[in-house]
PDB file of N, CA and C in Angstrom:
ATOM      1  N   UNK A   1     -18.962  10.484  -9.034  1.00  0.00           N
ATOM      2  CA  UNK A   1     -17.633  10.549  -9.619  1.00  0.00           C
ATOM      3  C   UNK A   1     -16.604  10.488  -8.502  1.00  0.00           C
ATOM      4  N   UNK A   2     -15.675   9.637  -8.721  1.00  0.00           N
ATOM      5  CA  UNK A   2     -14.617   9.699  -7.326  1.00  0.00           C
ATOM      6  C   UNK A   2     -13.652  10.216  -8.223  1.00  0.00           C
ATOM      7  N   UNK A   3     -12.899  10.711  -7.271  1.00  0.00           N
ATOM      8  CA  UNK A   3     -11.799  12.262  -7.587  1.00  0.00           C
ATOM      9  C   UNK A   3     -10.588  11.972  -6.453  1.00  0.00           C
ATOM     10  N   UNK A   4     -10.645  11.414  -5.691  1.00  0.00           N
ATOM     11  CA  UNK A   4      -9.419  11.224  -4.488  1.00  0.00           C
ATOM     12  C   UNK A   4      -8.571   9.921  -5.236  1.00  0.00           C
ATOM     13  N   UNK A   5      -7.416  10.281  -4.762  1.00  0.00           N
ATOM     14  CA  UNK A   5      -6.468   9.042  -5.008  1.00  0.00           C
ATOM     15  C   UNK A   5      -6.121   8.731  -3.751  1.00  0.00           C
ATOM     16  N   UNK A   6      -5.363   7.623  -3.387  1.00  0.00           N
ATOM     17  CA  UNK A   6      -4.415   7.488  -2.327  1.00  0.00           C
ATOM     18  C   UNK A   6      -3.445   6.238  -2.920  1.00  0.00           C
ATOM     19  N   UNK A   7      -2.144   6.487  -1.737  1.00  0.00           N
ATOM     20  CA  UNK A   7      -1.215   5.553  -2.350  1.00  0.00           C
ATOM     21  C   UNK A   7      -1.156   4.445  -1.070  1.00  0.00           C
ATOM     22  N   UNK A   8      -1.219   3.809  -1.892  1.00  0.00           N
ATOM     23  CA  UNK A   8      -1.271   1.879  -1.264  1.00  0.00           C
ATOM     24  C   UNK A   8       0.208   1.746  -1.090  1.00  0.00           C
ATOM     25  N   UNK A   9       1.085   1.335   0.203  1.00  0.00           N
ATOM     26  CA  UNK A   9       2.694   1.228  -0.210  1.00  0.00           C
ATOM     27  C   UNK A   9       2.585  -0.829  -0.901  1.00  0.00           C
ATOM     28  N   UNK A  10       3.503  -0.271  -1.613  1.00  0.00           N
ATOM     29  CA  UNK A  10       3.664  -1.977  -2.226  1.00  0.00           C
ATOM     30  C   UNK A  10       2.850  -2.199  -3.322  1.00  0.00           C
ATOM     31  N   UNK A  11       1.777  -1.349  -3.508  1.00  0.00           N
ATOM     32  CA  UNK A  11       0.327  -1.430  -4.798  1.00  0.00           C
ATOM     33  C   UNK A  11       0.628   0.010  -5.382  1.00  0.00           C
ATOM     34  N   UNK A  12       0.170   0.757  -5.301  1.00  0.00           N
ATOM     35  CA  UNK A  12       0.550   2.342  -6.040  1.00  0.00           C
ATOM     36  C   UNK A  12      -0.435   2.899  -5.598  1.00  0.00           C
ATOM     37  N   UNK A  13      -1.096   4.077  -6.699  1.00  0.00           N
ATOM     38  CA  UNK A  13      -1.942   4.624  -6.201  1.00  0.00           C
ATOM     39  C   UNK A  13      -3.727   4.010  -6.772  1.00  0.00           C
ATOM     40  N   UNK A  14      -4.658   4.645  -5.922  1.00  0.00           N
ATOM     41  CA  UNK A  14      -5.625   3.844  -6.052  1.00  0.00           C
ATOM     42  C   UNK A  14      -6.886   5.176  -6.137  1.00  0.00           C
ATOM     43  N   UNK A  15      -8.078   5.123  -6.927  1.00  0.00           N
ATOM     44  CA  UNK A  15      -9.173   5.747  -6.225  1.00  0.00           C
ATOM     45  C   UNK A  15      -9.958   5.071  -5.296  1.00  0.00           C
ATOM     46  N   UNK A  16     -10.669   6.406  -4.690  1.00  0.00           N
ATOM     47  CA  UNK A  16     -11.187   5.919  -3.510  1.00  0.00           C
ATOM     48  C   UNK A  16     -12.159   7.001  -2.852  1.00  0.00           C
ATOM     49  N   UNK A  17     -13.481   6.463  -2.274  1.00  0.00           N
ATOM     50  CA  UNK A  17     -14.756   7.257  -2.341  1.00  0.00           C
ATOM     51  C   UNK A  17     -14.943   6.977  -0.505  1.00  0.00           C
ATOM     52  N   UNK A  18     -14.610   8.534   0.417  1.00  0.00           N
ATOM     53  CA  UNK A  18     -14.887   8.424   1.543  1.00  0.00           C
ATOM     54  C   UNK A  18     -16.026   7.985   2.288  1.00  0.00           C
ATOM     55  N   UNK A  19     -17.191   8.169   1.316  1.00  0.00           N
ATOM     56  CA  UNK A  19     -17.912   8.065   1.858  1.00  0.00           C
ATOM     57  C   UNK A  19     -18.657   6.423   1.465  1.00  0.00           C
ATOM     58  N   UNK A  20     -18.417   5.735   0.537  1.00  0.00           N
ATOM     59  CA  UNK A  20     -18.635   4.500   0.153  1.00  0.00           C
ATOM     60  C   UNK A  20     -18.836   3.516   1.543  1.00  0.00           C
ATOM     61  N   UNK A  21     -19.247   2.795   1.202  1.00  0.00           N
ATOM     62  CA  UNK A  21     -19.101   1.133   2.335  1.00  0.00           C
ATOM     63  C   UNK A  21     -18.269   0.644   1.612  1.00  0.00           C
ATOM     64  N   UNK A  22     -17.979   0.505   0.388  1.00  0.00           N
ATOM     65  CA  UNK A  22     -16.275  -0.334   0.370  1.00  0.00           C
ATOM     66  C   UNK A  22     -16.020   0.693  -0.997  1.00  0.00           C
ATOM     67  N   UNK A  23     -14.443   0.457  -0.741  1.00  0.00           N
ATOM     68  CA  UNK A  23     -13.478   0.700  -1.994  1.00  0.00           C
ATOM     69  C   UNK A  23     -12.859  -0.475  -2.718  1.00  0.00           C
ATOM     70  N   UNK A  24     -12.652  -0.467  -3.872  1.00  0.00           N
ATOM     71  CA  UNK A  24     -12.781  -1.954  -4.964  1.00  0.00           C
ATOM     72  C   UNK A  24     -11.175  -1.584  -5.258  1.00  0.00           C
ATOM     73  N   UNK A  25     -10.328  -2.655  -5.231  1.00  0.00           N
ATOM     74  CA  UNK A  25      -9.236  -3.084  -6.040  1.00  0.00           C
ATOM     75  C   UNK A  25      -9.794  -4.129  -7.024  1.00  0.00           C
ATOM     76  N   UNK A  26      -8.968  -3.758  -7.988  1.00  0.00           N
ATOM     77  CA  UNK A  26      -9.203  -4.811  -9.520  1.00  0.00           C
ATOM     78  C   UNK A  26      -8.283  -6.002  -9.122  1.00  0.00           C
ATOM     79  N   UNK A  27      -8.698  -6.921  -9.016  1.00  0.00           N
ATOM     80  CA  UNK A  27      -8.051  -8.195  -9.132  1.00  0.00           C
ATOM     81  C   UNK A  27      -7.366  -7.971  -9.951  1.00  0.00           C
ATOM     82  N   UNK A  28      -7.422  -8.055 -11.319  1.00  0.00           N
ATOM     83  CA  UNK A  28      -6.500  -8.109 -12.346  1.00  0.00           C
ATOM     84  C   UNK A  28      -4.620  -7.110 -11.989  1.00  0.00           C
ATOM     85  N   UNK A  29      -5.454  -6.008 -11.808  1.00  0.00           N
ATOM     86  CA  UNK A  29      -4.266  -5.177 -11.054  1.00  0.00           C
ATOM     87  C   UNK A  29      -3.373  -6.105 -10.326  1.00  0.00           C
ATOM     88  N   UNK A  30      -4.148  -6.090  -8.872  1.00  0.00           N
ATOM     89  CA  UNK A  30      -3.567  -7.142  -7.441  1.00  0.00           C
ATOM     90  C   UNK A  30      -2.689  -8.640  -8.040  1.00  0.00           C
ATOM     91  N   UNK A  31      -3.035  -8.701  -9.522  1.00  0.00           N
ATOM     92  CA  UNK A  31      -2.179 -10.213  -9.607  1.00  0.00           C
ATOM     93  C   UNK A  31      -1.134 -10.176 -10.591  1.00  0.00           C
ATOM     94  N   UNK A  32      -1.191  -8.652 -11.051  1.00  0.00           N
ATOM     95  CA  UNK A  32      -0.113  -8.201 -12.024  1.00  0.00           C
ATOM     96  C   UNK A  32       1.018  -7.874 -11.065  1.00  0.00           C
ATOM     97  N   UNK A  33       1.042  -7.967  -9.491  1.00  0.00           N
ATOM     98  CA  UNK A  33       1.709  -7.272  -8.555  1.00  0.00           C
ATOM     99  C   UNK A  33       2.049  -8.625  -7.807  1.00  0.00           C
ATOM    100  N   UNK A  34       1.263  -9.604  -7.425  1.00  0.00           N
ATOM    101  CA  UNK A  34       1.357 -10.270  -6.485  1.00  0.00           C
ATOM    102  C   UNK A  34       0.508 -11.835  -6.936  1.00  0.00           C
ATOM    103  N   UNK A  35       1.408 -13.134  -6.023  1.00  0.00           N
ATOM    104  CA  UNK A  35       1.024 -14.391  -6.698  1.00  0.00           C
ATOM    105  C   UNK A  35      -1.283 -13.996  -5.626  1.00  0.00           C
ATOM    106  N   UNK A  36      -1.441 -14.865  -6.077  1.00  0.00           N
ATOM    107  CA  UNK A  36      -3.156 -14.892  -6.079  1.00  0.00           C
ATOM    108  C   UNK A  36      -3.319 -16.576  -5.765  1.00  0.00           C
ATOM    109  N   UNK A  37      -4.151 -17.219  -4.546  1.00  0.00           N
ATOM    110  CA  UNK A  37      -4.127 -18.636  -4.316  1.00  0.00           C
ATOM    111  C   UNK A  37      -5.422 -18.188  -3.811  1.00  0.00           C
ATOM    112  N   UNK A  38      -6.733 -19.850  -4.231  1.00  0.00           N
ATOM    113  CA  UNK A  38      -7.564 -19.852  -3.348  1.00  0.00           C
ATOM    114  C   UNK A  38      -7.797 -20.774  -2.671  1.00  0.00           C
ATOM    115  N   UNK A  39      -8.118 -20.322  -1.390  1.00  0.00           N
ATOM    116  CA  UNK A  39      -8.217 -21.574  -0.522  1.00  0.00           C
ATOM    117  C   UNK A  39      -9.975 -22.572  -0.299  1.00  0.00           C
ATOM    118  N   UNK A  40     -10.468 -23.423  -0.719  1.00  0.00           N
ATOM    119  CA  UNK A  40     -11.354 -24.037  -1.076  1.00  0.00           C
ATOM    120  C   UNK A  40     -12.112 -24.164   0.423  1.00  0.00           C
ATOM    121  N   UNK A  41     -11.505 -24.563   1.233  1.00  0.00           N
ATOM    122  CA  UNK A  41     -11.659 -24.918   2.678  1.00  0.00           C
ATOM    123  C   UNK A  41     -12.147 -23.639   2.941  1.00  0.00           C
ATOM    124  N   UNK A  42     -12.078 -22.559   3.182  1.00  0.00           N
ATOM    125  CA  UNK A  42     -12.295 -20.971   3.666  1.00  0.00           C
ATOM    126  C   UNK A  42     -12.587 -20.407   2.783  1.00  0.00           C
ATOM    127  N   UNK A  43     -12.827 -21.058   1.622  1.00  0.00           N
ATOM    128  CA  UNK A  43     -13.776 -20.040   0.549  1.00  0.00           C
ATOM    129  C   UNK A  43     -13.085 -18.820   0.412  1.00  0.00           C
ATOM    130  N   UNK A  44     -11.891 -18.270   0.360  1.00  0.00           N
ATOM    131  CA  UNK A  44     -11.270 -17.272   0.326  1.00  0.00           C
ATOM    132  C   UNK A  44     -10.113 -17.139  -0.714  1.00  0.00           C
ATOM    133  N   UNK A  45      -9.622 -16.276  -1.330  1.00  0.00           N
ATOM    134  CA  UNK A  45      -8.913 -15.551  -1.579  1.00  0.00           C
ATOM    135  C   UNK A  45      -7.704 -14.936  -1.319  1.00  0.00           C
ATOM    136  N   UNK A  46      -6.213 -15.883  -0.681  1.00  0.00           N
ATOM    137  CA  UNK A  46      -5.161 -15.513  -0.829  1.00  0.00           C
ATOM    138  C   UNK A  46      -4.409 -14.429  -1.248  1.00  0.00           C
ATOM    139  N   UNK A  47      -4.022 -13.169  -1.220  1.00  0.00           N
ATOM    140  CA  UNK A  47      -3.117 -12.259  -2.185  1.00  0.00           C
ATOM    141  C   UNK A  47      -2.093 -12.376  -0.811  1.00  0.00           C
ATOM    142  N   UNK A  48      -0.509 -13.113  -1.764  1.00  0.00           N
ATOM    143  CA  UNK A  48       0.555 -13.061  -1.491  1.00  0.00           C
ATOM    144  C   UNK A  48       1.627 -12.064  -1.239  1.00  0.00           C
ATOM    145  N   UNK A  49       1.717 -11.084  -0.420  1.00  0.00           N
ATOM    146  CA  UNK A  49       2.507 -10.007  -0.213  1.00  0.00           C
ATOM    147  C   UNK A  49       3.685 -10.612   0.154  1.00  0.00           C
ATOM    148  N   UNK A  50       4.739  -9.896   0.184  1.00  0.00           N
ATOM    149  CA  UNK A  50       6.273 -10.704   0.168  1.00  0.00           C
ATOM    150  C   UNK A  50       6.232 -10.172   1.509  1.00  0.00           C
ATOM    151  N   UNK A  51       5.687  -9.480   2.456  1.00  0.00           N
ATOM    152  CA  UNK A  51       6.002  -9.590   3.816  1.00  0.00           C
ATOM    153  C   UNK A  51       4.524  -9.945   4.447  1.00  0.00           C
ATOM    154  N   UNK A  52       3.500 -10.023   4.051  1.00  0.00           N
ATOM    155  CA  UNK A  52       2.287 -10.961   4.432  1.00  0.00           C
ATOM    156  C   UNK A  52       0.942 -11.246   3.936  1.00  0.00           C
ATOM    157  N   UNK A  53       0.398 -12.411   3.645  1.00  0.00           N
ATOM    158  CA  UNK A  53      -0.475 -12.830   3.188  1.00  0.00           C
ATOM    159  C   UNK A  53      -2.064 -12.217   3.792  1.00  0.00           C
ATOM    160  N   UNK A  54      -2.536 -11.543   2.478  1.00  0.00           N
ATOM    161  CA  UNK A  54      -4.171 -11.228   3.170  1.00  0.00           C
ATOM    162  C   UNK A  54      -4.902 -11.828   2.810  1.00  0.00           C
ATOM    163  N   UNK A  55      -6.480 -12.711   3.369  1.00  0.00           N
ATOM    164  CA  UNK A  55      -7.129 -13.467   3.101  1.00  0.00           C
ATOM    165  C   UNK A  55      -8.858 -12.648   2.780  1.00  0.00           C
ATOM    166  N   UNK A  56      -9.042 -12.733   1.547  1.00  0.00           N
ATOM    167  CA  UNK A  56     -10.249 -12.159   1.068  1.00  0.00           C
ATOM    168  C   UNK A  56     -11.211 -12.945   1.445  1.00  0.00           C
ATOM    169  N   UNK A  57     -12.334 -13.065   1.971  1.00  0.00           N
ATOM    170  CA  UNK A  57     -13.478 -14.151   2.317  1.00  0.00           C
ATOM    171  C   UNK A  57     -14.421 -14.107   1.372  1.00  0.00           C
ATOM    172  N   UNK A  58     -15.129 -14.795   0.995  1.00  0.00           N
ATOM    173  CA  UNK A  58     -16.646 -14.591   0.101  1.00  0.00           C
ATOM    174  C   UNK A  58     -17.513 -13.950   1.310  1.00  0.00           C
ATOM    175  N   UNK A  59     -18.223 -13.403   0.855  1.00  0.00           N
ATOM    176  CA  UNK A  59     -19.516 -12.551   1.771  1.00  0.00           C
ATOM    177  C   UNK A  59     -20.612 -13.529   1.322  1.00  0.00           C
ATOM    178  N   UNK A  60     -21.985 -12.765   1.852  1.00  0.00           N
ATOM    179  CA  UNK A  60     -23.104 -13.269   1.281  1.00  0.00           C
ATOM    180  C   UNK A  60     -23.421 -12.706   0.419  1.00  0.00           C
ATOM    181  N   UNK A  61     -22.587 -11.595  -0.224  1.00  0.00           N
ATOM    182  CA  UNK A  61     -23.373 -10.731  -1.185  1.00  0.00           C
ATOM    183  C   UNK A  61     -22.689 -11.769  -2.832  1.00  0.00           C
ATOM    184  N   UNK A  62     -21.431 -12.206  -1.950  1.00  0.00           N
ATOM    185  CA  UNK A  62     -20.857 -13.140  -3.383  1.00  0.00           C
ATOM    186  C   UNK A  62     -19.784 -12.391  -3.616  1.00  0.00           C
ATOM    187  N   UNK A  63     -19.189 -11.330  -2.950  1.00  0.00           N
ATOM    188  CA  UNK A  63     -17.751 -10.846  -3.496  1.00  0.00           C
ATOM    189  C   UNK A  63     -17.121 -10.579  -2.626  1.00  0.00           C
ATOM    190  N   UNK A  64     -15.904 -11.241  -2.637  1.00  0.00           N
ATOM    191  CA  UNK A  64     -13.991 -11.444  -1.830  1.00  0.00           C
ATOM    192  C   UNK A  64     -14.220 -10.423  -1.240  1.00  0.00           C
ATOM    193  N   UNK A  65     -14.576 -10.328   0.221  1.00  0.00           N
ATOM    194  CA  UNK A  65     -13.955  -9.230   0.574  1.00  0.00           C
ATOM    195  C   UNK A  65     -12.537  -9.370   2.114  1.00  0.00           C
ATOM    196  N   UNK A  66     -12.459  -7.992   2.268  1.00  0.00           N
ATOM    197  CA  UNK A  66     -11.405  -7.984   3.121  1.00  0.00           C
ATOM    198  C   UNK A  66     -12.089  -6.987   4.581  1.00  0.00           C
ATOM    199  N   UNK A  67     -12.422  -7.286   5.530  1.00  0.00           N
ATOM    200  CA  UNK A  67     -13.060  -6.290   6.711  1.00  0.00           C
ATOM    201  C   UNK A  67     -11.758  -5.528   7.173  1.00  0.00           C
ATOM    202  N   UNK A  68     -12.201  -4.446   7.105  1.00  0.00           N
ATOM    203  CA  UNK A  68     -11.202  -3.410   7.415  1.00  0.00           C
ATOM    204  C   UNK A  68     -11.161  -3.640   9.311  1.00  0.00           C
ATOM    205  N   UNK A  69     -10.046  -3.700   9.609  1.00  0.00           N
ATOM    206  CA  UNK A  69      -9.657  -3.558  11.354  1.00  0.00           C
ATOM    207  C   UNK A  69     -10.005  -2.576  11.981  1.00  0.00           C
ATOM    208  N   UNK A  70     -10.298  -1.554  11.208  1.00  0.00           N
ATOM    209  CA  UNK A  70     -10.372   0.252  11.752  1.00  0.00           C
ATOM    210  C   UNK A  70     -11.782   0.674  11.684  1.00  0.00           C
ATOM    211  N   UNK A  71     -11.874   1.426  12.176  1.00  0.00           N
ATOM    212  CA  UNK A  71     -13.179   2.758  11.482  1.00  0.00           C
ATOM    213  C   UNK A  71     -12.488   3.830  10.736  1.00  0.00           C
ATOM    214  N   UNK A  72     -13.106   3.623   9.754  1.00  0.00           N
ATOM    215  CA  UNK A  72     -12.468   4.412   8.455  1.00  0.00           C
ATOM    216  C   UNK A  72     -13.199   5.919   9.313  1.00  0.00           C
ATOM    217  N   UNK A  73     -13.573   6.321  10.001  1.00  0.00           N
ATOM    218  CA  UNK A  73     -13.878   7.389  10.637  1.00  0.00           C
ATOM    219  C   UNK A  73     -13.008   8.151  11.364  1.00  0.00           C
ATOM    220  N   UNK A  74     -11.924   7.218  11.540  1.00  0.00           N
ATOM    221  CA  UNK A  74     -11.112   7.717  13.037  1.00  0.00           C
ATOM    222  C   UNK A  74     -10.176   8.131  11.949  1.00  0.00           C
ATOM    223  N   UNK A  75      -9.072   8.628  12.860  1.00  0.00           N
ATOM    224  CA  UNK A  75      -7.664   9.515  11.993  1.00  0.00           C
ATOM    225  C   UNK A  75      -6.865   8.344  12.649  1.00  0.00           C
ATOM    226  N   UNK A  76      -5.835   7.747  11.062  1.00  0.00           N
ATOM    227  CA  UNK A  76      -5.058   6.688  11.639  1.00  0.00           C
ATOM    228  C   UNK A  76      -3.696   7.254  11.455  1.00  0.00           C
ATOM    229  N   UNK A  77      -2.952   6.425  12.183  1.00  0.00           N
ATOM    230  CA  UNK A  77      -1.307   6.429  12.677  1.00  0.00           C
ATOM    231  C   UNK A  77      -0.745   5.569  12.082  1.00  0.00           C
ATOM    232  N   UNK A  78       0.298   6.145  11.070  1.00  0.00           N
ATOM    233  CA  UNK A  78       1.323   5.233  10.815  1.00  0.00           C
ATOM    234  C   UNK A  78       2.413   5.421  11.143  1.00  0.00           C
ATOM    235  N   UNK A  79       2.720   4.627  11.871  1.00  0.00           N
ATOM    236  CA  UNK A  79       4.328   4.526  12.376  1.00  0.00           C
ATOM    237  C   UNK A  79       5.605   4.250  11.781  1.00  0.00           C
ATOM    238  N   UNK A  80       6.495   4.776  11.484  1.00  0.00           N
ATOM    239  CA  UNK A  80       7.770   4.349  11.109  1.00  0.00           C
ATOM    240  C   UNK A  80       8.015   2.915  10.829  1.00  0.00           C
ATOM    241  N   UNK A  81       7.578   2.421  11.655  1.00  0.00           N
ATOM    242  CA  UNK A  81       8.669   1.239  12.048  1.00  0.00           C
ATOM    243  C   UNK A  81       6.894   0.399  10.782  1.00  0.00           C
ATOM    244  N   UNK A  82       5.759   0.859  11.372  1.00  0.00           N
ATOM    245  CA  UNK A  82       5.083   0.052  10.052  1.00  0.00           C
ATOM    246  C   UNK A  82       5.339   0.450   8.606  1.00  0.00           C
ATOM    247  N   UNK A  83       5.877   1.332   8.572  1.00  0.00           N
ATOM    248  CA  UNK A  83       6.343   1.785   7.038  1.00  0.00           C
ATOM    249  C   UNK A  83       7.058   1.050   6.209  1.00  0.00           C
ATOM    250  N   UNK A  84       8.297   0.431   7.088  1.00  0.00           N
ATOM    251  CA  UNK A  84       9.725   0.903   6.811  1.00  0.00           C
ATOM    252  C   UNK A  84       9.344  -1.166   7.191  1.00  0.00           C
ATOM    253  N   UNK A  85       8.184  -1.799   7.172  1.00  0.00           N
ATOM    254  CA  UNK A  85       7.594  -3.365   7.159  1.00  0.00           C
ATOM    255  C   UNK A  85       7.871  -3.941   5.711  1.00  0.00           C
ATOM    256  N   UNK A  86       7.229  -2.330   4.842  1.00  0.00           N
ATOM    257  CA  UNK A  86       7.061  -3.096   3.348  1.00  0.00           C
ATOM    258  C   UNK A  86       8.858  -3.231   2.591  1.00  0.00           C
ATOM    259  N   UNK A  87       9.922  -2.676   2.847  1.00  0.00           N
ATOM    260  CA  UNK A  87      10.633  -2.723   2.431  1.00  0.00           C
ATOM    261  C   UNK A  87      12.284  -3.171   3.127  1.00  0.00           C
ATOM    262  N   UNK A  88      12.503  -3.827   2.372  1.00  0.00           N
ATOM    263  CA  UNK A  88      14.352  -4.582   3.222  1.00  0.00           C
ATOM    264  C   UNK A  88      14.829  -3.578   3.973  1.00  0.00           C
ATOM    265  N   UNK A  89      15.403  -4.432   5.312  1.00  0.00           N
ATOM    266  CA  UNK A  89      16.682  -3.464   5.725  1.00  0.00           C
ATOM    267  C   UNK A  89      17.982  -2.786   4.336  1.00  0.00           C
ATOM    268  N   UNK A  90      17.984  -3.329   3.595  1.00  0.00           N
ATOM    269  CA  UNK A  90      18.966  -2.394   2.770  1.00  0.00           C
ATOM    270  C   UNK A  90      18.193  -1.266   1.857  1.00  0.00           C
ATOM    271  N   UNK A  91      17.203  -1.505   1.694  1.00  0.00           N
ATOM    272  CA  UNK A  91      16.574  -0.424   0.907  1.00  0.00           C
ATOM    273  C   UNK A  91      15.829   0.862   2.665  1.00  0.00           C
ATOM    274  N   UNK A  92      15.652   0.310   3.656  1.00  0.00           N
ATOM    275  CA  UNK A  92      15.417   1.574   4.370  1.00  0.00           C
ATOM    276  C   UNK A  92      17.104   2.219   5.095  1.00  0.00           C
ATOM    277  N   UNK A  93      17.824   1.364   5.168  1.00  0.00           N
ATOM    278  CA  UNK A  93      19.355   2.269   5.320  1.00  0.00           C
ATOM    279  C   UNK A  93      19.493   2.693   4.510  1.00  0.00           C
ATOM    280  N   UNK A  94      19.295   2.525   2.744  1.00  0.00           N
ATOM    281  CA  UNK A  94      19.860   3.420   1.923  1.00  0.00           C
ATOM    282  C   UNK A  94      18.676   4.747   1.585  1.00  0.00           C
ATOM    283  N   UNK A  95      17.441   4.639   2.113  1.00  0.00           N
ATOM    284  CA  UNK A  95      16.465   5.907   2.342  1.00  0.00           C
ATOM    285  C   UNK A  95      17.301   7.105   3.260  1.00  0.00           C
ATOM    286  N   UNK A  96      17.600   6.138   4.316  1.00  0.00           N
ATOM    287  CA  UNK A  96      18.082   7.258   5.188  1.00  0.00           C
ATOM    288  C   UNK A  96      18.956   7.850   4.873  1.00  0.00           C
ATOM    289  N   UNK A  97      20.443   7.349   4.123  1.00  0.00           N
ATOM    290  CA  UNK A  97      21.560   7.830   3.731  1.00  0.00           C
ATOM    291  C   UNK A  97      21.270   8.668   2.773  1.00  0.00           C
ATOM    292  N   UNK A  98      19.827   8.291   1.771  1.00  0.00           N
ATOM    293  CA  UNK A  98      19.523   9.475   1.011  1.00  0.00           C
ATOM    294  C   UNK A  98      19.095  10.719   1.539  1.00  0.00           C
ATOM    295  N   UNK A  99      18.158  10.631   2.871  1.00  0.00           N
ATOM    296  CA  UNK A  99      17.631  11.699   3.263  1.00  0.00           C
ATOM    297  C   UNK A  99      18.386  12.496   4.283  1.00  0.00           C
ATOM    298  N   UNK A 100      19.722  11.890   4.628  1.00  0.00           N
ATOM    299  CA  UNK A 100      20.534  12.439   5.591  1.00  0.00           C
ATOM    300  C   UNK A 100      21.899  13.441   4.549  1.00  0.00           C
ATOM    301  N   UNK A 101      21.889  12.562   3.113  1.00  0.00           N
ATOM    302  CA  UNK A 101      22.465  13.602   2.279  1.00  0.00           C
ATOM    303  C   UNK A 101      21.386  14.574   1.534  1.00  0.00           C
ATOM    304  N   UNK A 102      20.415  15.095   1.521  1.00  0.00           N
ATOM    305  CA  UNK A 102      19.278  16.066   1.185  1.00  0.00           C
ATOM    306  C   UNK A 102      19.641  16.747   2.488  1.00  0.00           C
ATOM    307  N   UNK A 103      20.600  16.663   3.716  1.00  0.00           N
ATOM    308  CA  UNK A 103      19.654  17.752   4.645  1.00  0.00           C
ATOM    309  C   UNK A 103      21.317  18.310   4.718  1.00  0.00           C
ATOM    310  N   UNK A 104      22.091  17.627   4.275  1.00  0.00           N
ATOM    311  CA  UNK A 104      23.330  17.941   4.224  1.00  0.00           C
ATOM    312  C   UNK A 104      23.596  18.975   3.116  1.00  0.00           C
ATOM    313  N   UNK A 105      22.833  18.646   1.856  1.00  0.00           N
ATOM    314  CA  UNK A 105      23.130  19.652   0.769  1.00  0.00           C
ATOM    315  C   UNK A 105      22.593  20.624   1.089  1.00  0.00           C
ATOM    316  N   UNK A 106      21.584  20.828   2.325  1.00  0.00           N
ATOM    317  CA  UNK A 106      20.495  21.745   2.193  1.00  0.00           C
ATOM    318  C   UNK A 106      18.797  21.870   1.620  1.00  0.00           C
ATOM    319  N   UNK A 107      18.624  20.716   1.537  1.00  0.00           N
ATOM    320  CA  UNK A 107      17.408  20.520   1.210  1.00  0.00           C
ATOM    321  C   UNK A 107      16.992  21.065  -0.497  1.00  0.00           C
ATOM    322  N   UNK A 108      18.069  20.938  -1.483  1.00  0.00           N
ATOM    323  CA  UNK A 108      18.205  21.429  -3.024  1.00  0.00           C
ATOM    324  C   UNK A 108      16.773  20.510  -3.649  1.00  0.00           C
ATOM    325  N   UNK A 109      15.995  21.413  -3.872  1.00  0.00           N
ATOM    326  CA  UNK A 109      14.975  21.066  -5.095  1.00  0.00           C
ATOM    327  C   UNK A 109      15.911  19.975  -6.214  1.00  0.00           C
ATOM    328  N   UNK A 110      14.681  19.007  -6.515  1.00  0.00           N
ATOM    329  CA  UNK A 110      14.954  17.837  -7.577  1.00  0.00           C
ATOM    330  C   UNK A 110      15.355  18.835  -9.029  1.00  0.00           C
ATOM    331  N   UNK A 111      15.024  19.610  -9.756  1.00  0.00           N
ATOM    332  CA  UNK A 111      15.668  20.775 -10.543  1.00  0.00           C
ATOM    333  C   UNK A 111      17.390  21.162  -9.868  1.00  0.00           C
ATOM    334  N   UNK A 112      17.321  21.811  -8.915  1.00  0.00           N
ATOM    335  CA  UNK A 112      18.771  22.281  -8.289  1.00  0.00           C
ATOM    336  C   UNK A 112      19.644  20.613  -8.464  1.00  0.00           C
ATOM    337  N   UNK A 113      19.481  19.522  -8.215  1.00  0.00           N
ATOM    338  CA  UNK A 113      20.139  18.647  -8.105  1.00  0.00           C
ATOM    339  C   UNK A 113      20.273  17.967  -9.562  1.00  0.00           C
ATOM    340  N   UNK A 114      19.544  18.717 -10.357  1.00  0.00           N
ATOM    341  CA  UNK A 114      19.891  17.916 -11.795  1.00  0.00           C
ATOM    342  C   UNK A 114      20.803  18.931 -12.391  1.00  0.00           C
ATOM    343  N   UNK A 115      20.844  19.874 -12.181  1.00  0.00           N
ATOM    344  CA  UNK A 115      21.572  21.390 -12.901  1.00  0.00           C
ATOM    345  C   UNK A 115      22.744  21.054 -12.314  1.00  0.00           C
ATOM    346  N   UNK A 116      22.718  20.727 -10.646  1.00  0.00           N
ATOM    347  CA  UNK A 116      23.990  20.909 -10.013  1.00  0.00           C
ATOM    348  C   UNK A 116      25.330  19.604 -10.617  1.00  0.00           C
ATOM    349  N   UNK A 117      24.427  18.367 -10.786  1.00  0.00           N
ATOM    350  CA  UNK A 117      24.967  17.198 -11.488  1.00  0.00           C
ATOM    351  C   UNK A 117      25.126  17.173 -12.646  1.00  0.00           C
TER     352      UNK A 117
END
């Protein structure tokens, strides 16, 4: 039974089994989100992200996959500046202006800010 979620930025949230050899996205999902192309030449699998294209390969087992860059073992780092990749300069200036007025009010609970409005 898998019981963990995690959130994908740009996809939502997903389950996911630590200890598995792979974790499965539903196609169907991935193309309700994003255009889907295959490339015949590379036997692969296109998913179109609006800031970059990932290429799924056929395996020998017969299913698209994607090789992870990491060891899912190690503790990874995300950086700001990769965060702040998935979304426009106007939507991360207006994050900040949000989070620079939260520290200004005092940090008011989502409740305190609906009562207070």
């Amino acid at each position: 039974m898998i019981s963990k979620k995690a959130y994908v930025p740009d996809y939502g949230w997903v389950s996911f089994d630590e200890d598995a050899v792979a974790n499965v996205f539903s196609m169907t999902k991935m193309r309700d989100k994003f255009r889907i192309s295959y490339d015949e030449k590379e036997d692969a699998l296109i998913v179109h992200h609006p800031k970059k294209s990932v290429q799924f390969k056929r395996g020998e087992d017969n299913l698209y996959t994607l090789k992870a860059k990491y060891n899912t073992k190690t503790c990874l780092v995300e950086t700001v500046e990769d965060n702040e990749a998935f979304y426009t300069k106007r939507q991360v200036e207006k994050a900040k202006q949000a989070r620079q007025l939260l520290h200004t009010l005092g940090f008011p609970t989502v409740n305190d800010m609906k009562n207070d409005f």
